[in-house]
Structures are given as C-alpha cells and as structure tokens.
Protein backbone atom coordinates (compact mmCIF):
# COMPACT_ATOMS: atom_id res chain seq x y z
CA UNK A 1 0.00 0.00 0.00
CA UNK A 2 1.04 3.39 -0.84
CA UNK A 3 2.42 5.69 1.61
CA UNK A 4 -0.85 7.69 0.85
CA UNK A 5 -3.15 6.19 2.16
CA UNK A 6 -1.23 4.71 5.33
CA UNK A 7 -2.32 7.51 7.71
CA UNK A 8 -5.80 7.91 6.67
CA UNK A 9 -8.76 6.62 9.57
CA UNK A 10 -10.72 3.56 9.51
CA UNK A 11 -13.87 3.77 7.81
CA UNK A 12 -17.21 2.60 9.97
CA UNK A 13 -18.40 0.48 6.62
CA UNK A 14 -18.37 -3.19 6.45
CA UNK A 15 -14.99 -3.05 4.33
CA UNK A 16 -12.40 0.03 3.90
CA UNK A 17 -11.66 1.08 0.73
CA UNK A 18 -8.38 2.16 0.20
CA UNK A 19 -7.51 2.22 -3.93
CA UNK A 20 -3.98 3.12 -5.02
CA UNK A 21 -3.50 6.19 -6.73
CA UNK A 22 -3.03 6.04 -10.58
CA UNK A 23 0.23 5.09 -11.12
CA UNK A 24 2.54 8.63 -12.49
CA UNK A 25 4.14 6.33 -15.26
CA UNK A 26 0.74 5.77 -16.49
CA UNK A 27 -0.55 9.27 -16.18
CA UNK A 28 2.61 10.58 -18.38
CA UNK A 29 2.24 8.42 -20.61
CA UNK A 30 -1.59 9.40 -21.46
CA UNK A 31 -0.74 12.88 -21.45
CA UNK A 32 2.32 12.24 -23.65
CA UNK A 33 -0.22 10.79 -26.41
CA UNK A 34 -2.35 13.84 -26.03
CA UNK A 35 0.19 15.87 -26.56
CA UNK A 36 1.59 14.70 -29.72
CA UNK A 37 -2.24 14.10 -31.04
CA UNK A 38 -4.07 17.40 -29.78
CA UNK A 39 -3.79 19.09 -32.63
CA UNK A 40 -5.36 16.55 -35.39
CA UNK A 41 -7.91 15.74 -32.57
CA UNK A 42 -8.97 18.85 -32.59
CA UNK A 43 -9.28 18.92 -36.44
CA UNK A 44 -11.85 16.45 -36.35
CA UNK A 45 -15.30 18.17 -37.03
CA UNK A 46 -17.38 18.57 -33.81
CA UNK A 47 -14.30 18.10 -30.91
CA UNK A 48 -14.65 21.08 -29.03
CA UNK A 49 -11.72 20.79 -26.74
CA UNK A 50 -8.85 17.97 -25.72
CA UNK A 51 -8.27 17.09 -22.21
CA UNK A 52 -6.41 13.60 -20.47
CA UNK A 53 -7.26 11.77 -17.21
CA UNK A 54 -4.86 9.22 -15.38
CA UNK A 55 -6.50 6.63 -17.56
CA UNK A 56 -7.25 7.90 -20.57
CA UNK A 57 -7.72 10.75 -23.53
CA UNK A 58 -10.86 12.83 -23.33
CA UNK A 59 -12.59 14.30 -26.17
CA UNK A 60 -15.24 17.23 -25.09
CA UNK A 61 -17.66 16.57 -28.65
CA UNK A 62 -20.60 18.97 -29.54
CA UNK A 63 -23.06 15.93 -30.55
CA UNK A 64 -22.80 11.94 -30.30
CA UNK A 65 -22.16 11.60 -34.20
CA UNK A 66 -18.93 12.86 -33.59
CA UNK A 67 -18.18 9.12 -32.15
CA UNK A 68 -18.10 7.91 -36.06
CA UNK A 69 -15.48 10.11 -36.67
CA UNK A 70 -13.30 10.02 -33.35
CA UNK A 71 -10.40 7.16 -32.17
CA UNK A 72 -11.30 4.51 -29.82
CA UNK A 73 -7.51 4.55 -29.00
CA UNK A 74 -4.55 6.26 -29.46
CA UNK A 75 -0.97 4.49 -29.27
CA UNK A 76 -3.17 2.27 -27.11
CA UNK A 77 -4.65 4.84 -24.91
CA UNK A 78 -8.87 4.68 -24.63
CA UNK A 79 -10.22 7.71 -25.43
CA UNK A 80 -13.46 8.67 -23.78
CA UNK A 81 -15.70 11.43 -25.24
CA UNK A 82 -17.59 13.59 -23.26
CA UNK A 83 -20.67 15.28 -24.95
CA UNK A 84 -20.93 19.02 -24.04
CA UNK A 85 -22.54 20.48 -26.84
CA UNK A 86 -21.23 23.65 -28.19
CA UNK A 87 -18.40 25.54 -26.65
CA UNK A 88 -17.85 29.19 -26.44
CA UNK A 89 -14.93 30.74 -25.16
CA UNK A 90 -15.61 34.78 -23.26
C-alpha cells in the first residue's frame, strides 16, 4: 500500500476502501499521447476541446455523431468522449 493512504482513519463500513493512486508512469504516458495528437484531434469536425485523465484521452464533442469520426484509441490509450454540446470561449 502506498504511503498515501497509510495515515488515513478507519472507515465505519463493512470493508475500507483504500484504492492506489493512478500510477505517475501511467498518467505521463496518457498525457504524452495527447500531446503529440491534440492538434489533429482537434481537427476532427465537432471536438470542441482535448483534455487527459490518469487513464485515458478525453474528447469534449458537440453531438454523439462525432463518435463515427473520433479514435477509440490512441498508441493504445482509450479515449473517452464527453458530450458538451457547443463551446464558447468569453
């Protein structure tokens, strides 16, 4: 167990739950792949905006056709889209 949660108190449930955190390698790696993709991701029509998670590469997609057009996986990343409709920046 990580040092992180070591010092945390005992829950009064019927079993603790203590996950690890994401593992750093892991989370460089998925923002490494955004990185070097963000740009044609973005190009596709209907991605509003490019973000990454521990786990994966998140596409923020005006509509849920834009799934035809949009990677499953990149360099064997998931990526997870996230509809939000149309995005204006102020």
């Amino acid at each position: 167990m990580s040092d992180f949660f070591r010092n945390l108190p005992d829950e009064d449930a019927g079993v603790t739950y203590r996950p690890e955190p994401p593992s750093s390698q892991a989370a460089s790696k998925v923002e490494a792949v955004r990185r070097r993709h963000e740009s044609e991701l973005l190009a596709i029509e209907g991605v509003e905006g490019v973000a990454s998670r521990s786990d994966a590469v998140v596409l923020y997609v005006r509509d849920e056709a834009v799934a035809l057009r949009a990677p499953r996986a990149i360099e064997g990343v998931p990526v997870e889209l996230v509809v939000t409709g149309s995005v204006t920046a102020y």
